[in-house]
N, C-alpha and C. Protein backbone atom coordinates (compact mmCIF):
# COMPACT_ATOMS: atom_id res chain seq x y z
N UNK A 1 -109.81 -78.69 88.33
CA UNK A 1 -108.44 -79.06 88.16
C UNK A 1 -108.34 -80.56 87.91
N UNK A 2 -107.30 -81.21 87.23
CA UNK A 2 -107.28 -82.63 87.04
C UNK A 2 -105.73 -82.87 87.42
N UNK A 3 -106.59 -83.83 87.94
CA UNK A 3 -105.73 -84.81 88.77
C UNK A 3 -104.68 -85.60 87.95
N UNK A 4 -103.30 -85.52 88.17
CA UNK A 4 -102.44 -86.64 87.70
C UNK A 4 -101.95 -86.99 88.83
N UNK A 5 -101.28 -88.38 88.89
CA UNK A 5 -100.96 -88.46 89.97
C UNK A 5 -99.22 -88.54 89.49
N UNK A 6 -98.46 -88.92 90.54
CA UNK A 6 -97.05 -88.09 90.04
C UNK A 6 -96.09 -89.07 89.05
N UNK A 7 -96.45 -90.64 89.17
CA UNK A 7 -95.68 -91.33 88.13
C UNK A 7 -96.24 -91.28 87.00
N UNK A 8 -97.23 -91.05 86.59
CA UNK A 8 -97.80 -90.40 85.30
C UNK A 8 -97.15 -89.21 84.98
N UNK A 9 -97.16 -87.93 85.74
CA UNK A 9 -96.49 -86.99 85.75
C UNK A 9 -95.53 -87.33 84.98
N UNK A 10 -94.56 -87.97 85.65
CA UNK A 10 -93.29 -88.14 85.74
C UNK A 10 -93.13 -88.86 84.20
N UNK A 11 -93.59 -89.83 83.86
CA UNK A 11 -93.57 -90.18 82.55
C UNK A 11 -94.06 -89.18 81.33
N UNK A 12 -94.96 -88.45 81.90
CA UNK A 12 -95.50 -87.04 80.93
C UNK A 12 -93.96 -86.31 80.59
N UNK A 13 -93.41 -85.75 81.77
CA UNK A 13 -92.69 -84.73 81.52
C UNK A 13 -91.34 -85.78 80.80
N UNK A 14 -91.13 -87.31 80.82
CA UNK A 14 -89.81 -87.49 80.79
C UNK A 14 -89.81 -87.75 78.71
N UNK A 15 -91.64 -88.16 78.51
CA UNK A 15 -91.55 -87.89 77.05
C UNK A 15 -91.15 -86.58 76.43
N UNK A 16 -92.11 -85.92 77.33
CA UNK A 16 -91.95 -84.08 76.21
C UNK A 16 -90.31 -83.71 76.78
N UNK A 17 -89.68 -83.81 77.73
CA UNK A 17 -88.03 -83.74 77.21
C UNK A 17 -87.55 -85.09 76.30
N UNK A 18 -87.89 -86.19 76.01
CA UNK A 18 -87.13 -86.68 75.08
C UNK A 18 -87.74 -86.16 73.47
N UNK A 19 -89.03 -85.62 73.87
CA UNK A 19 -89.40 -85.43 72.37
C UNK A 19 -88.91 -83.63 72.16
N UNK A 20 -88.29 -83.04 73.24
CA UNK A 20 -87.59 -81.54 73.16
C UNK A 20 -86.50 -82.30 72.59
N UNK A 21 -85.59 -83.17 72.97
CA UNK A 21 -84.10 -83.33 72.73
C UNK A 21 -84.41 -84.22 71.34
N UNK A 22 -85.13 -84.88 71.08
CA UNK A 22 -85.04 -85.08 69.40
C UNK A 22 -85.57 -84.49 68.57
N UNK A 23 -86.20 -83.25 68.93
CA UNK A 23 -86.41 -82.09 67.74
C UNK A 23 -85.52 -81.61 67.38
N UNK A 24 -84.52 -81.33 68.86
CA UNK A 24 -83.29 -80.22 68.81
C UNK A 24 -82.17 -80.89 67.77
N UNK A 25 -81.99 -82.20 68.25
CA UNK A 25 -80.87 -83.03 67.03
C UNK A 25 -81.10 -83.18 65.62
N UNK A 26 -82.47 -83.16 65.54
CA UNK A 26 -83.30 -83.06 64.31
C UNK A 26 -83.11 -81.73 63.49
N UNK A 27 -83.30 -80.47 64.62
CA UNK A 27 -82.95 -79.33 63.57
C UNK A 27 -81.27 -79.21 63.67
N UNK A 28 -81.03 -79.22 64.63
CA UNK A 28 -79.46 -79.68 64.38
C UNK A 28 -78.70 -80.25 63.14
N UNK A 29 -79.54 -81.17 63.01
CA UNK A 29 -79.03 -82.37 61.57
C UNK A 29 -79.80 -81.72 60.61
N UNK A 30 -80.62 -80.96 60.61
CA UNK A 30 -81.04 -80.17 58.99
C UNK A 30 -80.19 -79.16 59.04
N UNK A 31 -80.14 -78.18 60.31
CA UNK A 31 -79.37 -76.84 59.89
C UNK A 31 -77.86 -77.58 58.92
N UNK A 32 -77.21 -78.68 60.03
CA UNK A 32 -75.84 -79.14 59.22
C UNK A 32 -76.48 -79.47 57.53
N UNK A 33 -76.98 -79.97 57.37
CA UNK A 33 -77.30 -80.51 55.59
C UNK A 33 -77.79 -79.03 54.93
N UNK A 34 -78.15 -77.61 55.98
CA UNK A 34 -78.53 -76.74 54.91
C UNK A 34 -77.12 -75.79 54.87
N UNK A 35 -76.46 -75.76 56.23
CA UNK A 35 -74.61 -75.55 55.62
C UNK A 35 -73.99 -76.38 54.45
N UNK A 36 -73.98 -77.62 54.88
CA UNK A 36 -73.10 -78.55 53.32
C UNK A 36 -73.69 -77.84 52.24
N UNK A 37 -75.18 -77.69 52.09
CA UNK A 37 -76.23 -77.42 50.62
C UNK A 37 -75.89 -76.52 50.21
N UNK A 38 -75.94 -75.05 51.04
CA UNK A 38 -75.17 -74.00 50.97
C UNK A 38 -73.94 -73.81 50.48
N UNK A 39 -72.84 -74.93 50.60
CA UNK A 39 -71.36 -74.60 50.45
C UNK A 39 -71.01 -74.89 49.19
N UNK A 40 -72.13 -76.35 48.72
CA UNK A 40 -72.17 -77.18 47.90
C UNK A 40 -72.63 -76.20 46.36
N UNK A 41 -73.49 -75.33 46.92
CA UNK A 41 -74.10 -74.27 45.75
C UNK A 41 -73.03 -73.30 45.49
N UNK A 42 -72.14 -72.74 46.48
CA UNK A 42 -71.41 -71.71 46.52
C UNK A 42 -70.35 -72.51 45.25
N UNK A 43 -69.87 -74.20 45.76
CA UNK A 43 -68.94 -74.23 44.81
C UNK A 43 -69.57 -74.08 43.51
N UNK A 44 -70.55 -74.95 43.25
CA UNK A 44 -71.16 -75.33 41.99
C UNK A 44 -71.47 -73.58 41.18
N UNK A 45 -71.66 -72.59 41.88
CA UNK A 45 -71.67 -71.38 41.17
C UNK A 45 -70.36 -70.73 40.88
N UNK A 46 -69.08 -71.26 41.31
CA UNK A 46 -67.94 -70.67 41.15
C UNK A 46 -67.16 -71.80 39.83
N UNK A 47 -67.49 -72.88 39.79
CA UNK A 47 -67.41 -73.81 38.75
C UNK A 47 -68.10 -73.37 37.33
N UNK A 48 -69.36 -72.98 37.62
CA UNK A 48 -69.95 -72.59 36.34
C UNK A 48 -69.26 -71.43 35.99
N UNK A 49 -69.16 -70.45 36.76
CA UNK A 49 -67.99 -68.96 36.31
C UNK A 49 -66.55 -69.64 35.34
N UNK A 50 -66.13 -70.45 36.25
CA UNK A 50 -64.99 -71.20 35.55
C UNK A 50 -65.20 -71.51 34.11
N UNK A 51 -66.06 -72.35 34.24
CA UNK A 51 -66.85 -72.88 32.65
C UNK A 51 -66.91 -72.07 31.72
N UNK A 52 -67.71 -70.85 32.13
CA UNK A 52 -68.39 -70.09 31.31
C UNK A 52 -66.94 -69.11 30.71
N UNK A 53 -66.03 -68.85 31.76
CA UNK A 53 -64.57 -68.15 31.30
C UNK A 53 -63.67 -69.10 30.34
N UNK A 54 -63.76 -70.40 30.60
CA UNK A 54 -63.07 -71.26 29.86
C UNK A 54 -63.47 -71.66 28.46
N UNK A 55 -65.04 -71.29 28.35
CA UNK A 55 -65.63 -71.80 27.36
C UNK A 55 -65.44 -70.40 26.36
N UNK A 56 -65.44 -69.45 26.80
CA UNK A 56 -64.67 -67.88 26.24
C UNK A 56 -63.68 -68.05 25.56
N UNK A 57 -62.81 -68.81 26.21
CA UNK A 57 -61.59 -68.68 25.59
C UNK A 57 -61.00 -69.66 25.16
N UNK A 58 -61.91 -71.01 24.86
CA UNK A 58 -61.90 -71.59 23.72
C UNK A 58 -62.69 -71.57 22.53
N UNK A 59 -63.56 -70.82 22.01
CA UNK A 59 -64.06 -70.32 21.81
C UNK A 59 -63.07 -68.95 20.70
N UNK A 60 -62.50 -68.10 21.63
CA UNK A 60 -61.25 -67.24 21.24
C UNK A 60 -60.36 -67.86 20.29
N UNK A 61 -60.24 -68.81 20.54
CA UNK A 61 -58.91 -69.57 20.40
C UNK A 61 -59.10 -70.78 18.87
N UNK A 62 -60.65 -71.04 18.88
CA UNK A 62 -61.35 -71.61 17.66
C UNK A 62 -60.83 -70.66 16.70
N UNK A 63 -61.18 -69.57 16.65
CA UNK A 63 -61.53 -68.49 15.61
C UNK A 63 -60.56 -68.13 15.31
N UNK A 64 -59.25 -68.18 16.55
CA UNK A 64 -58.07 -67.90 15.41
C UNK A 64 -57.11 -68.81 14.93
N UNK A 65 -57.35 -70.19 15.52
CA UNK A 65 -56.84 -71.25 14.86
C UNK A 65 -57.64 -71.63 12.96
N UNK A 66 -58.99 -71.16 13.28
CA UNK A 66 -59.67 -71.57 11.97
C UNK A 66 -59.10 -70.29 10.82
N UNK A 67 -58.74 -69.40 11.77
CA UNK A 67 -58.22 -68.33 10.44
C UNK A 67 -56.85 -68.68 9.93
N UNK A 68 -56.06 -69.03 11.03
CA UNK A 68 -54.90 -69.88 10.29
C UNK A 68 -55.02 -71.25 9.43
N UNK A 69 -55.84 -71.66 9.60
CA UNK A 69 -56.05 -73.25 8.99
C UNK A 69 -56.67 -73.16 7.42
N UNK A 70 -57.42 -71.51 7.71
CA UNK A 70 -58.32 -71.67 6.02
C UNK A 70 -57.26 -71.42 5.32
N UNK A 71 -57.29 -71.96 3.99
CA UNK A 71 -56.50 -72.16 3.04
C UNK A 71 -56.42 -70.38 2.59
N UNK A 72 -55.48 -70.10 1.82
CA UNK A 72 -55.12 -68.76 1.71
C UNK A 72 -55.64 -68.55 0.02
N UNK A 73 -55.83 -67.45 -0.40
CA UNK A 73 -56.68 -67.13 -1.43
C UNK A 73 -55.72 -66.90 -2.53
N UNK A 74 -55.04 -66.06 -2.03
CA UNK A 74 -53.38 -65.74 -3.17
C UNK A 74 -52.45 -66.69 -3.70
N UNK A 75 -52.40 -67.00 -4.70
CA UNK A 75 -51.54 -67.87 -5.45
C UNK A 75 -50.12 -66.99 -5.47
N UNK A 76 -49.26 -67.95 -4.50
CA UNK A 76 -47.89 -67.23 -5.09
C UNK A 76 -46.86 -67.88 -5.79
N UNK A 77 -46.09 -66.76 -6.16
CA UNK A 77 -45.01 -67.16 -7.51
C UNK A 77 -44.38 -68.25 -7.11
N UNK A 78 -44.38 -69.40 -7.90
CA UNK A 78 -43.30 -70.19 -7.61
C UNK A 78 -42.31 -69.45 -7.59
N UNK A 79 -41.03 -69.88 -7.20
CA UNK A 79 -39.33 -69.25 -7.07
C UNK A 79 -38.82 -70.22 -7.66
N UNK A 80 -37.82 -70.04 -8.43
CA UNK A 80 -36.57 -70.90 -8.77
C UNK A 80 -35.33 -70.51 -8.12
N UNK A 81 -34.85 -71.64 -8.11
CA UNK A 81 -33.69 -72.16 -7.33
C UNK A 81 -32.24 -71.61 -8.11
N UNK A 82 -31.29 -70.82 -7.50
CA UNK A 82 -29.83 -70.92 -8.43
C UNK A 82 -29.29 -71.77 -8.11
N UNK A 83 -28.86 -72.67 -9.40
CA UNK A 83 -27.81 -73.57 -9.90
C UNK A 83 -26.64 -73.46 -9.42
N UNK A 84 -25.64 -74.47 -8.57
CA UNK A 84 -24.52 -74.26 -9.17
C UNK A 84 -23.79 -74.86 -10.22
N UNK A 85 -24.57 -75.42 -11.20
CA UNK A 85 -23.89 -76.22 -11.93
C UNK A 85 -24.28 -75.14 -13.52
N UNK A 86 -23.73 -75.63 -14.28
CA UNK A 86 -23.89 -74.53 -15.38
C UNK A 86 -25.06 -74.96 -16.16
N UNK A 87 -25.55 -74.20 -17.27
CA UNK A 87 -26.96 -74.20 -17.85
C UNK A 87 -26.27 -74.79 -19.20
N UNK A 88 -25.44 -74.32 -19.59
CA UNK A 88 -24.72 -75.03 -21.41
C UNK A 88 -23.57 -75.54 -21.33
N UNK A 89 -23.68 -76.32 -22.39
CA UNK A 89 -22.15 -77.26 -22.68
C UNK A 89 -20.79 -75.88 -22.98
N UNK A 90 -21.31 -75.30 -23.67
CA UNK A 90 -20.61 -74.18 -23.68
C UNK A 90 -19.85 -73.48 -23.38
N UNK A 91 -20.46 -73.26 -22.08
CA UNK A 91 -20.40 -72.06 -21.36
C UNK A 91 -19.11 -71.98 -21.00
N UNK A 92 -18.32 -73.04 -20.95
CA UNK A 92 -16.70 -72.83 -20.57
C UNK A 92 -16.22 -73.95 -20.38
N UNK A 93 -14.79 -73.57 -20.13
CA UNK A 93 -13.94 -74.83 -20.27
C UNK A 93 -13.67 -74.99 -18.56
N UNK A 94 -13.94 -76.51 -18.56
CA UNK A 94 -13.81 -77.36 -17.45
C UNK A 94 -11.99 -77.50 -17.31
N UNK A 95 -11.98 -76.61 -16.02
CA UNK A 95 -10.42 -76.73 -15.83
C UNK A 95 -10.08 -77.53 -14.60
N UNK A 96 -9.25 -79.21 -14.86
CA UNK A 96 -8.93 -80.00 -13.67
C UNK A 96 -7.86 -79.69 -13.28
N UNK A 97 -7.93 -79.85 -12.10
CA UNK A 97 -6.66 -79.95 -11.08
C UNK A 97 -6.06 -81.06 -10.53
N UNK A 98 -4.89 -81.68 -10.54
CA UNK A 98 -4.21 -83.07 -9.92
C UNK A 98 -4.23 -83.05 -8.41
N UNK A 99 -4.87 -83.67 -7.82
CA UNK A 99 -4.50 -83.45 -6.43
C UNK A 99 -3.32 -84.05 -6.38
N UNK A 100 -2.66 -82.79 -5.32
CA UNK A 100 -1.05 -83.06 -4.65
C UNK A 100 -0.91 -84.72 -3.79
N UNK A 101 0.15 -85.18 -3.97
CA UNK A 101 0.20 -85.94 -2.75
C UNK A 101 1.01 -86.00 -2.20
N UNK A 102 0.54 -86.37 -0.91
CA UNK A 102 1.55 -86.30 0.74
C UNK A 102 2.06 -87.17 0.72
């Protein structure tokens, strides 16, 4: 059997509890950083969903803006406009009126 004597002891046992109580804070302080890491991934995978839905539907939204934007293939009829003024000297007699006065 070997001999310690008891203030040795006593310093034995008062390291291995300080070196129990700074393991414990130690895994303490990793478990906390592997919750944040954890939460931190959870967002970052609900962000990329976002992305990947947003990037869908711009995307959607390209294809039918570019179908409105391409120029159209069909040439259409010009239209003409009706006149109200007449087409010939002709066409009739210009009848004036005096305005009344008040």
């Amino acid at each position: 059997m070997i001999k310690v004597d008891s203030r040795r002891f006593c310093l034995i046992m008062d390291s291995i509890r300080d070196l129990k109580r700074l393991l414990y804070e130690r895994t303490e302080a990793l478990r906390r950083r592997d919750e944040v890491i954890e939460f931190l991934e959870k967002a970052l995978d609900e962000r990329d969903v976002t992305i990947r839905y947003l990037e869908n539907e711009i995307d959607k939204f390209r294809q039918i803006v570019d179908l409105k934007l391409a120029p159209e293939q069909v040439h259409r009829a010009k239209r003409q406009a009706i006149s109200a003024e007449p087409i010939g000297k002709d066409s009739g007699v210009i009848v004036k009126f005096q305005k009344t006065q008040r």
